[in-house]
Protein backbone atom coordinates (compact mmCIF):
# COMPACT_ATOMS: atom_id res chain seq x y z
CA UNK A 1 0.00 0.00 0.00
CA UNK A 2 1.22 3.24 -1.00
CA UNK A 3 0.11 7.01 -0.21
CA UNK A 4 -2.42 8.11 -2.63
CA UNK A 5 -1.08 10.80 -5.05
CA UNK A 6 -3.86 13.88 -5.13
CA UNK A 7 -3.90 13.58 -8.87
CA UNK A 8 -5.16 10.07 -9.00
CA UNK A 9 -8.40 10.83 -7.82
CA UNK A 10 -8.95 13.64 -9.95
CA UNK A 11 -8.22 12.02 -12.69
CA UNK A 12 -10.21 8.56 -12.68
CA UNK A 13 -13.12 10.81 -12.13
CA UNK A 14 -12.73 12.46 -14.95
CA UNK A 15 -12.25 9.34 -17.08
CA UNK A 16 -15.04 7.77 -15.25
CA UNK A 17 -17.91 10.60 -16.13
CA UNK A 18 -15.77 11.56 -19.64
CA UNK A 19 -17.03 7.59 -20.12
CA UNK A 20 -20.51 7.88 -18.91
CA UNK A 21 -20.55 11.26 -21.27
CA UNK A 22 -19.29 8.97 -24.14
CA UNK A 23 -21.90 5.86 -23.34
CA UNK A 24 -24.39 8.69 -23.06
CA UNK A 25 -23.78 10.40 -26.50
CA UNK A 26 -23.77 6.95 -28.42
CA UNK A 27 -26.87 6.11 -27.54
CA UNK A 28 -28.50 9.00 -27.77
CA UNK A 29 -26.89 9.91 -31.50
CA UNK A 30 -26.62 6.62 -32.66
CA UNK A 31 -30.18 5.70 -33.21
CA UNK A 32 -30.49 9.00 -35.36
CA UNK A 33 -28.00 8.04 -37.55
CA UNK A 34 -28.92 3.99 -37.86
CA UNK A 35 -32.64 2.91 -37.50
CA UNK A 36 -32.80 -0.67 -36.21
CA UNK A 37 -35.75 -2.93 -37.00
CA UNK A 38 -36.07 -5.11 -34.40
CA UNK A 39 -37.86 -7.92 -35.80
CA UNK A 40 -35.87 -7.92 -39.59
CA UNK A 41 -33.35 -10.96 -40.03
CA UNK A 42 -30.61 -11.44 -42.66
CA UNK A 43 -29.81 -15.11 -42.91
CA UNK A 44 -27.33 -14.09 -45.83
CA UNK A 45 -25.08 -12.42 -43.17
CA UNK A 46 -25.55 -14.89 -40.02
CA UNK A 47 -22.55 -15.40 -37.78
CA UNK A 48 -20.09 -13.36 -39.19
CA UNK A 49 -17.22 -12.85 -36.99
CA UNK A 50 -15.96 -8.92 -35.71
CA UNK A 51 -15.17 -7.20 -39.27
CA UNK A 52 -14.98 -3.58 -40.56
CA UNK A 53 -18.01 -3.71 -41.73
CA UNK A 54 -19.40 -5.35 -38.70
CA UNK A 55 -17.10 -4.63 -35.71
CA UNK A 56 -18.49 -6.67 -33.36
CA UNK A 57 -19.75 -9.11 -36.08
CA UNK A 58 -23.23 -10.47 -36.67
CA UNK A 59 -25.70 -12.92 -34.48
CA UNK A 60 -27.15 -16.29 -35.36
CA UNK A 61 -29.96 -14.67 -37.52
CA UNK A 62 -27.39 -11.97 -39.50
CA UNK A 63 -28.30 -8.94 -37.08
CA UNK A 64 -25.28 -5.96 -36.54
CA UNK A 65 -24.36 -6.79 -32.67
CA UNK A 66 -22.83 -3.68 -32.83
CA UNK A 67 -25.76 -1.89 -33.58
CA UNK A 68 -27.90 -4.08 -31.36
CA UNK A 69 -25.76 -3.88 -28.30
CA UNK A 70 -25.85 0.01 -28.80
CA UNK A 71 -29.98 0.21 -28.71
CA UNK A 72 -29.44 -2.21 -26.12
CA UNK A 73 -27.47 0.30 -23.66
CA UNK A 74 -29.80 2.22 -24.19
CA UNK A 75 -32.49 0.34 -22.89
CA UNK A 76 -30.11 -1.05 -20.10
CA UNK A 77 -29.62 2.48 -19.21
CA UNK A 78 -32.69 4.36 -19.32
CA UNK A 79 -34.24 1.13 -17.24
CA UNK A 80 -31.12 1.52 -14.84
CA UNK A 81 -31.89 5.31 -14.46
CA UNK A 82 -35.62 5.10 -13.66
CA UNK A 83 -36.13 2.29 -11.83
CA UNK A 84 -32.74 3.96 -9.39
CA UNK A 85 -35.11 7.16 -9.24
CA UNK A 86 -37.89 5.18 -8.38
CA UNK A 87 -36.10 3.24 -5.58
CA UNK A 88 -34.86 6.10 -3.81
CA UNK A 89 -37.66 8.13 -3.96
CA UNK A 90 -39.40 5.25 -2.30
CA UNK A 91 -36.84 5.00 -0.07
CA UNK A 92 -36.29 8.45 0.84
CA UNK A 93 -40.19 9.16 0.99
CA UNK A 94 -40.05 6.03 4.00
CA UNK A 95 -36.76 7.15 5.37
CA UNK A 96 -38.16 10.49 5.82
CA UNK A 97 -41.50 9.83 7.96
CA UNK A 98 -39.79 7.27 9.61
CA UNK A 99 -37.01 9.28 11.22
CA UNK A 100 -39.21 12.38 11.40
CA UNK A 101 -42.49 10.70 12.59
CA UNK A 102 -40.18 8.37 15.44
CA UNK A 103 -42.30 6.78 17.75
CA UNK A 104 -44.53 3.87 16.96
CA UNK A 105 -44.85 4.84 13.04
CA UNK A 106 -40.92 4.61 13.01
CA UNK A 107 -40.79 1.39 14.58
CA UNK A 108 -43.58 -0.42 12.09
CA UNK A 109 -41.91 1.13 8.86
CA UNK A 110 -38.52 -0.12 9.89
CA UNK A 111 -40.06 -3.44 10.51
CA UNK A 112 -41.91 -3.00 6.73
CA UNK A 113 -37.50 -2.60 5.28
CA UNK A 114 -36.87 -5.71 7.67
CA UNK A 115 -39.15 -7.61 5.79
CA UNK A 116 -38.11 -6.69 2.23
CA UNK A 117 -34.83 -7.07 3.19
CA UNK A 118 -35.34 -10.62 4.59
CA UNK A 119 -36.78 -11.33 0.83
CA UNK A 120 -34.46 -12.82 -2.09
CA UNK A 121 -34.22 -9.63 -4.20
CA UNK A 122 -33.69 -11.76 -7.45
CA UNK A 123 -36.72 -14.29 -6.89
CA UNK A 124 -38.68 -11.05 -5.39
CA UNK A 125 -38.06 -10.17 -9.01
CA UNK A 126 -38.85 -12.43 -10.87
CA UNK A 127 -41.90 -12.89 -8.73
CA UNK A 128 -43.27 -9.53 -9.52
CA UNK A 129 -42.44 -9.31 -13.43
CA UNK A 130 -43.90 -12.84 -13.57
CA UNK A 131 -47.12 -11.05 -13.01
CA UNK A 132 -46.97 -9.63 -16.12
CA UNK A 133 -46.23 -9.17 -19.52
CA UNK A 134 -42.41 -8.42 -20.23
CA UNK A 135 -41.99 -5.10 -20.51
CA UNK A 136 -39.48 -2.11 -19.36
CA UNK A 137 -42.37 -0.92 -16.81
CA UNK A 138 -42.30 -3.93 -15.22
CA UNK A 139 -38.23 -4.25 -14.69
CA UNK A 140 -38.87 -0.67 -13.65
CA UNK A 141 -41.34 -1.55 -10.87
CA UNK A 142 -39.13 -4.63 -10.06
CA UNK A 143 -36.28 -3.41 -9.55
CA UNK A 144 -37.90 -0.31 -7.34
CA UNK A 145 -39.53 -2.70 -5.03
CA UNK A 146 -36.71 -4.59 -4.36
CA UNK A 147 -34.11 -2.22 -4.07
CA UNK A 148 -35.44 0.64 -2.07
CA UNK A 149 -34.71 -0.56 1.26
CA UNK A 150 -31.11 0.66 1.43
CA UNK A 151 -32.42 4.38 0.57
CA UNK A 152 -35.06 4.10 3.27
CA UNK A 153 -32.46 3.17 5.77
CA UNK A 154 -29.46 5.84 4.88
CA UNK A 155 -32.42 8.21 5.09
CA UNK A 156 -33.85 7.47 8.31
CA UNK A 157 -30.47 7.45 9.71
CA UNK A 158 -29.49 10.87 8.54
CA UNK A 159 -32.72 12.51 9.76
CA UNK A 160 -32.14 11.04 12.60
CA UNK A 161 -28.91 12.84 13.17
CA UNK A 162 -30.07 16.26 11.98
CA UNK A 163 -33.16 15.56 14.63
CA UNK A 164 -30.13 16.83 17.33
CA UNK A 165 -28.50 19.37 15.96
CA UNK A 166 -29.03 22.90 17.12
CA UNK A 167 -30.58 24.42 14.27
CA UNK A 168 -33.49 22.17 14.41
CA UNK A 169 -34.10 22.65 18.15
CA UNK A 170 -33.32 26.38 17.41
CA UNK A 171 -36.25 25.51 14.82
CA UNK A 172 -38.94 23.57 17.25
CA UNK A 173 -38.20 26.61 20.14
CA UNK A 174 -38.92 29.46 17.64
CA UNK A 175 -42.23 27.51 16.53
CA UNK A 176 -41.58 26.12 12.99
CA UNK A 177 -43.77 23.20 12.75
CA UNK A 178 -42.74 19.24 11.43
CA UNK A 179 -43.32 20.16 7.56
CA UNK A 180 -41.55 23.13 7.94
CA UNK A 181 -38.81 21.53 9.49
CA UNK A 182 -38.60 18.96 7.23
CA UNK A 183 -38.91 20.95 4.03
CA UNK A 184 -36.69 23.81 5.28
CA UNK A 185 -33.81 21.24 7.33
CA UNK A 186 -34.05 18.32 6.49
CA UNK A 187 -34.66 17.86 3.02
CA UNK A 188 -32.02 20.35 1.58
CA UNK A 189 -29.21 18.17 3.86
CA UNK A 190 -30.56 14.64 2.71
CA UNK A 191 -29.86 15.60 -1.12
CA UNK A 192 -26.13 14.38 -0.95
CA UNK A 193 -27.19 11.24 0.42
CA UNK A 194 -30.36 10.85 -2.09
CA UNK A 195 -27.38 11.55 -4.75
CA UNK A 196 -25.21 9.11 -3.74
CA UNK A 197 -28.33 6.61 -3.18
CA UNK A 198 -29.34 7.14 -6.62
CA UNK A 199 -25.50 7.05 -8.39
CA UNK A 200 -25.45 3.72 -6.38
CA UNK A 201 -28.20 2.29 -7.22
CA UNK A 202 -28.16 2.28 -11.39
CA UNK A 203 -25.62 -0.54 -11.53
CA UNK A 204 -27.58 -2.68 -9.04
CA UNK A 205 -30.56 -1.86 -11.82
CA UNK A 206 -28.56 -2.51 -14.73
CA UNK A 207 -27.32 -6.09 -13.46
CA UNK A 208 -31.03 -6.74 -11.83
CA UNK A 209 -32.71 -6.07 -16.02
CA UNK A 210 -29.91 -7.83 -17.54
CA UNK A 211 -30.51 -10.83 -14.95
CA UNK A 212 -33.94 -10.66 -15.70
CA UNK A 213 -33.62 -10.46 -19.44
CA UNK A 214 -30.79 -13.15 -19.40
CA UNK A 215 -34.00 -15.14 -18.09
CA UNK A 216 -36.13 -14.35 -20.51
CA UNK A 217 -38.48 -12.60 -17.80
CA UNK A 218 -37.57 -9.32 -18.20
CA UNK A 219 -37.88 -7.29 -21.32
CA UNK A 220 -39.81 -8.85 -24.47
CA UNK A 221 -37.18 -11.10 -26.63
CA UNK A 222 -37.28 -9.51 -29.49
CA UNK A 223 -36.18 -5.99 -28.08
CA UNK A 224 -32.45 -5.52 -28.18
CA UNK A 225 -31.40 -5.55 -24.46
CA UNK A 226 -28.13 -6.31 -23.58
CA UNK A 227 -29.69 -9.19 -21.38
CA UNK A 228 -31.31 -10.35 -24.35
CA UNK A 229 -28.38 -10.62 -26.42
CA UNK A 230 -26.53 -12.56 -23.65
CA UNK A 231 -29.08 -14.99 -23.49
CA UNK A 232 -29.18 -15.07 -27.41
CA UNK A 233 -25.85 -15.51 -27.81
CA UNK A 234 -24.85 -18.23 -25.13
CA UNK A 235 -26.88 -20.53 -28.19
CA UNK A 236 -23.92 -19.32 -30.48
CA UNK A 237 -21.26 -20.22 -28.43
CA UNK A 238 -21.51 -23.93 -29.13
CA UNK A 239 -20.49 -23.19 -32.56
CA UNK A 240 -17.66 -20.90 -31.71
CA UNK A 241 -19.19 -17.29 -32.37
CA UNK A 242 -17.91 -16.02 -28.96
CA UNK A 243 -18.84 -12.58 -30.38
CA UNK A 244 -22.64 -12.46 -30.15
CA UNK A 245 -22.00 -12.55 -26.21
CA UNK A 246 -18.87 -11.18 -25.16
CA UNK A 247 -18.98 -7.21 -26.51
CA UNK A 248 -22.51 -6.78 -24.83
CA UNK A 249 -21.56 -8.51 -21.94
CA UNK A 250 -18.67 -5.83 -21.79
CA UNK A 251 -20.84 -3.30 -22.46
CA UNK A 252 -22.38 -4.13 -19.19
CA UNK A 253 -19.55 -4.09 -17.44
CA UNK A 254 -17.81 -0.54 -18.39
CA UNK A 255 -20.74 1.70 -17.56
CA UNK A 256 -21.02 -0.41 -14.25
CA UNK A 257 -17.59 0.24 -13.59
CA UNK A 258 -17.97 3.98 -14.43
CA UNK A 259 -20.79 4.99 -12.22
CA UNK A 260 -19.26 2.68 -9.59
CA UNK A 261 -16.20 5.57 -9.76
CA UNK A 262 -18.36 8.77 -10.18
CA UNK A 263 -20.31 7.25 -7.28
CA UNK A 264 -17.14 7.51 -5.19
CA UNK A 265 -16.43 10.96 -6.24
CA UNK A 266 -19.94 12.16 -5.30
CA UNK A 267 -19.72 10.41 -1.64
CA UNK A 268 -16.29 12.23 -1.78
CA UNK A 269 -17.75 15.18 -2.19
CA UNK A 270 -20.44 14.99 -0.22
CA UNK A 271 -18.38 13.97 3.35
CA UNK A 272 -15.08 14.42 2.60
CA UNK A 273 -14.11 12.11 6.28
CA UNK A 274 -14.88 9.35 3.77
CA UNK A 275 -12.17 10.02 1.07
CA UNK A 276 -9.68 6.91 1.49
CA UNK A 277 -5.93 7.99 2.89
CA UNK A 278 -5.09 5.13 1.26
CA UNK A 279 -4.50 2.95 -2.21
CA UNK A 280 -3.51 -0.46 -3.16
């Protein structure tokens, strides 16, 4: 272990949201350029392997993986991002009247997170879009339900903190009443920690859609997901196109890895006592 040079920081920060910005721009641009029909097959072009015209080659059925895997971060992230949002407003919203309600109302909503939390969160899943069709709204309201627990918990915790300090007593003695204190005090000093819940949370949503799509629970087959295409491709593999799986399983993996480092930065910023002293 060595002391951490101040520039290292810095700098995989940068690379970390200069990736996100990257990830975001493809799939945002992309889709103007190319229109993908979801359903149309080439046969002609089936299994081709990585080549300039088709970088990361072709599937069993002749479809542009590159293309594919693009609509299909997309998808992975616009899921990811919503159903995050979701979760921690759920969260937060619980959090919040738990540790500013106390009492009896905090002690039977913290028994409601003990109970989630004593769930599977993949079965729970699976559960829940199995009641369904497969579609994005139901990841979305999977993935919500199953991950908001952690949010309602930071929450409660924090308000429970600012409940002591002296500008909320200063508050209660000069006559400011629970909304006004909670609106006024405590929400503006949770946002850091609704941030960082929400930075947190996307890869958990990612992985939880692709699991789910992998499956074939999550997202309808024929929409290009990158969960999809993993579960597509695995059939390839048998006959050596390694292709159709790998580049959207790594396309999982580097956004994952990015927000996992801007999440650091933001929890960084937002209580600097946390920055490590140290590095491997």
């Amino acid at each position: 272990m060595t002391p951490a040079q101040p520039g290292r920081p810095a700098r995989r920060h940068r690379f970390a949201l200069g990736t996100l910005a990257v990830l975001v721009l493809v799939v945002v641009l992309v889709p103007l350029i190319v229109r993908l029909d979801q359903q149309l097959v080439n046969l002609r072009a089936a299994g081709l392997p990585p080549s300039p015209g088709h970088p990361f080659g072709t599937d069993e059925v002749g479809r542009d993986v590159l293309v594919r895997s693009i609509y299909g971060l997309r998808v992975s992230l616009l899921v990811g991002l919503v159903a995050a949002v979701a979760g921690v407003t759920i969260g937060g919203l619980v959090g919040l009247v738990a540790g500013a309600a106390g009492g009896l109302a905090d002690r039977v909503l913290m028994r409601v997170v003990d109970g989630f939390n004593s769930l599977p969160h993949l079965l729970f899943g699976i559960f829940i879009v199995a009641l369904s069709a497969p579609s994005p709204a139901a990841v979305i309201v999977s993935v919500a339900v199953t991950h908001w627990t952690t949010a309602a918990r930071i929450v409660r915790s924090e308000v429970l903190s600012l409940r002591g300090r002296p500008f909320v007593d200063a508050a209660i003695s000069g006559g400011s009443g629970r909304l006004r204190i909670v609106v006024r005090h405590f929400l503006p000093n949770l946002a850091p920690q609704l941030l960082l819940s929400t930075v947190l949370m996307i890869p958990h949503a990612i992985w939880h859609e692709t699991a789910l799509s992998f499956l074939g629970l999550g997202l309808p087959p024929h929409l290009a997901s990158l969960g999809n295409m993993i579960n597509d491709g695995q059939r390839s593999l048998l006959a050596g196109d390694w292709w159709s799986s790998l580049f959207p399983g790594l396309l999982i993996l580097v956004p994952t890895l990015a927000v996992s480092a801007l999440a650091q930065y933001v929890r960084d910023r937002a209580n600097p006592r946390w920055r490590s002293e140290l590095v491997l």
